[in-house]
C-alpha atoms as a PDB file:
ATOM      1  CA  UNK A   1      93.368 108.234 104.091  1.00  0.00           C
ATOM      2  CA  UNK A   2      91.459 107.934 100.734  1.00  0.00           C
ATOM      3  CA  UNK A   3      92.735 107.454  96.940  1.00  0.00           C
ATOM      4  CA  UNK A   4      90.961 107.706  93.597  1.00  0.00           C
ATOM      5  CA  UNK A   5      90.572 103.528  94.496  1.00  0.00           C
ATOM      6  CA  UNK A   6      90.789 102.810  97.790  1.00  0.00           C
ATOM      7  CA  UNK A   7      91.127 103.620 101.598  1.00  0.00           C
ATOM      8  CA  UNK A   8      94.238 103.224 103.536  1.00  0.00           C
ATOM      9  CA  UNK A   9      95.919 104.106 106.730  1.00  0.00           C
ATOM     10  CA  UNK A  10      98.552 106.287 106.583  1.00  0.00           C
ATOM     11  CA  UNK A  11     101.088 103.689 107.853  1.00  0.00           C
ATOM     12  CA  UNK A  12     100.637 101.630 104.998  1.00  0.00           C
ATOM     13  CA  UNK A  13     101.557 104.708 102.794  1.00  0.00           C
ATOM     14  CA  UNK A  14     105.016 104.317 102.643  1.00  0.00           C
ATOM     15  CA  UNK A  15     106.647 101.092 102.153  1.00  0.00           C
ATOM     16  CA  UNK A  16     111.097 100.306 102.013  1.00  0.00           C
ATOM     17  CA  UNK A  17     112.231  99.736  98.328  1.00  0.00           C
ATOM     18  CA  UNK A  18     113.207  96.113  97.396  1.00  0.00           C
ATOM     19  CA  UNK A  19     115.031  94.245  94.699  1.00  0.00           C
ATOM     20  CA  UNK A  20     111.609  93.979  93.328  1.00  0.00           C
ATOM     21  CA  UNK A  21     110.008  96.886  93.706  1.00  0.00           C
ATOM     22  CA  UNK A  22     111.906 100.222  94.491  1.00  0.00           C
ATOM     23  CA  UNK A  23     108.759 102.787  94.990  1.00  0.00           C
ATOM     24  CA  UNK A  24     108.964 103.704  98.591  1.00  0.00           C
ATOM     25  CA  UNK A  25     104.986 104.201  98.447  1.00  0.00           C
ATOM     26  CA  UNK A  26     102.485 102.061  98.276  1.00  0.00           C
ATOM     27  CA  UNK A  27      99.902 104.191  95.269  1.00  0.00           C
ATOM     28  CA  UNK A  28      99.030 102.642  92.273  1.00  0.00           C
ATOM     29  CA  UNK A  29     100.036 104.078  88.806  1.00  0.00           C
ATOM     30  CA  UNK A  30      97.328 106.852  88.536  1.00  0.00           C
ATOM     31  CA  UNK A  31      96.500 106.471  92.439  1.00  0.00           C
ATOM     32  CA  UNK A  32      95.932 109.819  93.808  1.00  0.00           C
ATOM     33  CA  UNK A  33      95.466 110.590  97.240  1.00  0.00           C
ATOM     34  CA  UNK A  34      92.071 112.612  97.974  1.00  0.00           C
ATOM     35  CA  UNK A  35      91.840 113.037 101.548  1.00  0.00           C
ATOM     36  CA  UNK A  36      94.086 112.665 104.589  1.00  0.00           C
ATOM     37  CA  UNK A  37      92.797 112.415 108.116  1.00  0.00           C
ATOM     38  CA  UNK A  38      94.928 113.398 110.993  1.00  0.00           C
ATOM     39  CA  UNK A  39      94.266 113.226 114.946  1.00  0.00           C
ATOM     40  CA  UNK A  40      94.236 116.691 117.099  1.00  0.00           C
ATOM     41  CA  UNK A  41      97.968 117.137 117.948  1.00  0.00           C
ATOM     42  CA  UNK A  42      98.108 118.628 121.344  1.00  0.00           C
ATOM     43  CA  UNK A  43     102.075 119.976 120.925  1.00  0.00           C
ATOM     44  CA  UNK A  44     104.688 119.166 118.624  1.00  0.00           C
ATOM     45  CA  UNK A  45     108.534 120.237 117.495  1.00  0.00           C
ATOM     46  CA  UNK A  46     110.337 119.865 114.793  1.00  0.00           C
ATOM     47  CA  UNK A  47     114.162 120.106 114.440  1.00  0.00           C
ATOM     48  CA  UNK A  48     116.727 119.584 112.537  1.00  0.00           C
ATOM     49  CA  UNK A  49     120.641 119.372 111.425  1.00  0.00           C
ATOM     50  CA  UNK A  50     121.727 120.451 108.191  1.00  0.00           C
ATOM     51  CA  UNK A  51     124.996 121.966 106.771  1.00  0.00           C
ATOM     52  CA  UNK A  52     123.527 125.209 104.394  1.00  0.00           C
ATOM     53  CA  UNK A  53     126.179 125.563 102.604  1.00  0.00           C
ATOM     54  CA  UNK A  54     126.297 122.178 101.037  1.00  0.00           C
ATOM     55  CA  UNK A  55     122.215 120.974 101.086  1.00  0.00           C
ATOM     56  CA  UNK A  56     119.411 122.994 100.716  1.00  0.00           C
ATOM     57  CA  UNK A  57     117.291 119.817 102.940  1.00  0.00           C
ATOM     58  CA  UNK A  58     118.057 118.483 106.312  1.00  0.00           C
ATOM     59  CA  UNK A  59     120.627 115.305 106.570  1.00  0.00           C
ATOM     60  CA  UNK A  60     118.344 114.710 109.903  1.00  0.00           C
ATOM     61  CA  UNK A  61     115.046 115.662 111.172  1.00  0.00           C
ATOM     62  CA  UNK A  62     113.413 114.590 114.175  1.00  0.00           C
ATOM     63  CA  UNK A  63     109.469 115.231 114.428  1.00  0.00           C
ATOM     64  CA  UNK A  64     108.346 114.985 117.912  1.00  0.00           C
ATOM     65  CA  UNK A  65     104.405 114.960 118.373  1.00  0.00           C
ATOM     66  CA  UNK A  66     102.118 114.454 121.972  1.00  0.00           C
ATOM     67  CA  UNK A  67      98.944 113.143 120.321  1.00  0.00           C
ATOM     68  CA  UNK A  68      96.300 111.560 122.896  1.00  0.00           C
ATOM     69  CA  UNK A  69      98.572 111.859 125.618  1.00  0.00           C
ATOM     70  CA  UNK A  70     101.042 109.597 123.573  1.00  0.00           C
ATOM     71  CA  UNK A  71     104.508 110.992 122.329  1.00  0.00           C
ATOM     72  CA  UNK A  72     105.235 109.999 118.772  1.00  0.00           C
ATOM     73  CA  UNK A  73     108.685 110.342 117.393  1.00  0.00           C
ATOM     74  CA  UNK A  74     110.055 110.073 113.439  1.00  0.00           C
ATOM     75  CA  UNK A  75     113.220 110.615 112.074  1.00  0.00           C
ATOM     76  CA  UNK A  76     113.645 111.807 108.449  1.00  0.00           C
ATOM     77  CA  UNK A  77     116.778 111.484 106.435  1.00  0.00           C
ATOM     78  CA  UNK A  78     117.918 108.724 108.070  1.00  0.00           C
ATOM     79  CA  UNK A  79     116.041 106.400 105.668  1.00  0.00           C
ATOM     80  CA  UNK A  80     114.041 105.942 102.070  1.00  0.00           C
ATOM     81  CA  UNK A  81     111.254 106.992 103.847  1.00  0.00           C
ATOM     82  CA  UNK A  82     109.843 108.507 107.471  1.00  0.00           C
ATOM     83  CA  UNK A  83     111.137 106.381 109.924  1.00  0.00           C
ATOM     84  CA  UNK A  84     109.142 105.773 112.920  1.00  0.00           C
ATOM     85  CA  UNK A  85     110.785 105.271 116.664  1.00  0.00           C
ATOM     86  CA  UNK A  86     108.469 103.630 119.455  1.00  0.00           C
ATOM     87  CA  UNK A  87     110.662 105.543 121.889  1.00  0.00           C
ATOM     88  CA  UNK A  88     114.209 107.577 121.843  1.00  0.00           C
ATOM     89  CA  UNK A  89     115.963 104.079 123.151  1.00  0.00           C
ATOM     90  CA  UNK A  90     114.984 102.709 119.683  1.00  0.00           C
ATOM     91  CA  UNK A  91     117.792 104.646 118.344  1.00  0.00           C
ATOM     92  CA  UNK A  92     120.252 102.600 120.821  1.00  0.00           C
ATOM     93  CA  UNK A  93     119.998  99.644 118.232  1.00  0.00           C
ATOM     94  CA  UNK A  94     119.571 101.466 115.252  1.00  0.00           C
ATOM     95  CA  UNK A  95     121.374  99.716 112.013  1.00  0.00           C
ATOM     96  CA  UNK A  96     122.385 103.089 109.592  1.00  0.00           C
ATOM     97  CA  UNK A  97     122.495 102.483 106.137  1.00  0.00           C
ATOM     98  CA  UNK A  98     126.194 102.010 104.826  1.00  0.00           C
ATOM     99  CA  UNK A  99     128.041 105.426 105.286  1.00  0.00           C
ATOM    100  CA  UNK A 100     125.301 106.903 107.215  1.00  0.00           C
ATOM    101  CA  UNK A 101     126.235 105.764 110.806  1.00  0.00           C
ATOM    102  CA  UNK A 102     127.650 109.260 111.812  1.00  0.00           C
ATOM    103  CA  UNK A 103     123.528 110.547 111.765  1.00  0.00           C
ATOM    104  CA  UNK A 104     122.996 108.149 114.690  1.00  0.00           C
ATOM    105  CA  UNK A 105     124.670 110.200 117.046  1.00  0.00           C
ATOM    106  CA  UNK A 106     122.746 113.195 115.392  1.00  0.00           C
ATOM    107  CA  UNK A 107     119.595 112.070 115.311  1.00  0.00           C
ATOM    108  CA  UNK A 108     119.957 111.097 119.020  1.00  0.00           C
ATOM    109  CA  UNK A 109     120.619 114.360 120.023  1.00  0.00           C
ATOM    110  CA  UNK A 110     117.920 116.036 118.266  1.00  0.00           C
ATOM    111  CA  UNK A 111     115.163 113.377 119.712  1.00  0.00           C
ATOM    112  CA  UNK A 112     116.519 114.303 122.999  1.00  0.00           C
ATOM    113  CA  UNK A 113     116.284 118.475 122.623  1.00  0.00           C
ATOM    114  CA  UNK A 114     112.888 117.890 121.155  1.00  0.00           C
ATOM    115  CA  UNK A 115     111.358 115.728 123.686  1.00  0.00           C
ATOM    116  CA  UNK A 116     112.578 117.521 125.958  1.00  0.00           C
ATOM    117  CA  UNK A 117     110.828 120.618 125.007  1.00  0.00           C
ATOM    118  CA  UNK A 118     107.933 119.379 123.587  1.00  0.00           C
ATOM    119  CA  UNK A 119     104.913 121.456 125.415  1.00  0.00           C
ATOM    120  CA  UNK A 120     103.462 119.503 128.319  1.00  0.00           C
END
């Protein structure tokens, strides 16, 4: 990935807030991002849970991607930013954030439908 200053990979984009510093990215002030460079995905799904007459954005969303013959799972809305999972049993010993442990369950569920029909 390239900025106006620098290059970066895309895992070092997003960063979780602190005491001492609460931006959940890693730019600059005035960094822009320019480019972004992504590998072929070969299948992917996307699902999630929301309640539509409450939020207009999901509480939970579970990417599922098969890039390279690897399977690559995040979760979103579970966290200040995209949370990665090295595999669904990563979820097993997940710590929610305080009132949030009813989206473990969720989240679960959804990594499980969308592996499960992710494209061979």
């Amino acid at each position: 990935m390239k900025t106006n200053r620098r290059d970066l990979a895309l895992v070092e984009l997003y960063r979780l807030p602190d005491e001492g510093h609460r931006d959940v990215v890693a730019l600059e002030p005035g960094e822009l991002l320019l480019e972004i460079e992504l590998p072929h995905v070969e299948s992917s799904v996307y699902l999630k849970a929301m309640d539509r007459k409450r939020w207009s954005f999901p509480q939970v969303g579970v990417a599922v991607a098969r890039v390279g013959g690897e399977t690559r799972i995040a979760l979103a809305g579970v966290a200040p930013i995209p949370w990665l999972l090295d595999s669904p049993a990563d979820l097993d010993a997940a710590t929610p954030l305080p009132r949030t442990a009813w989206k473990v369950p969720v989240a679960k569920a959804l990594v499980a439908r969308a592996v499960a029909s992710l494209q061979p």
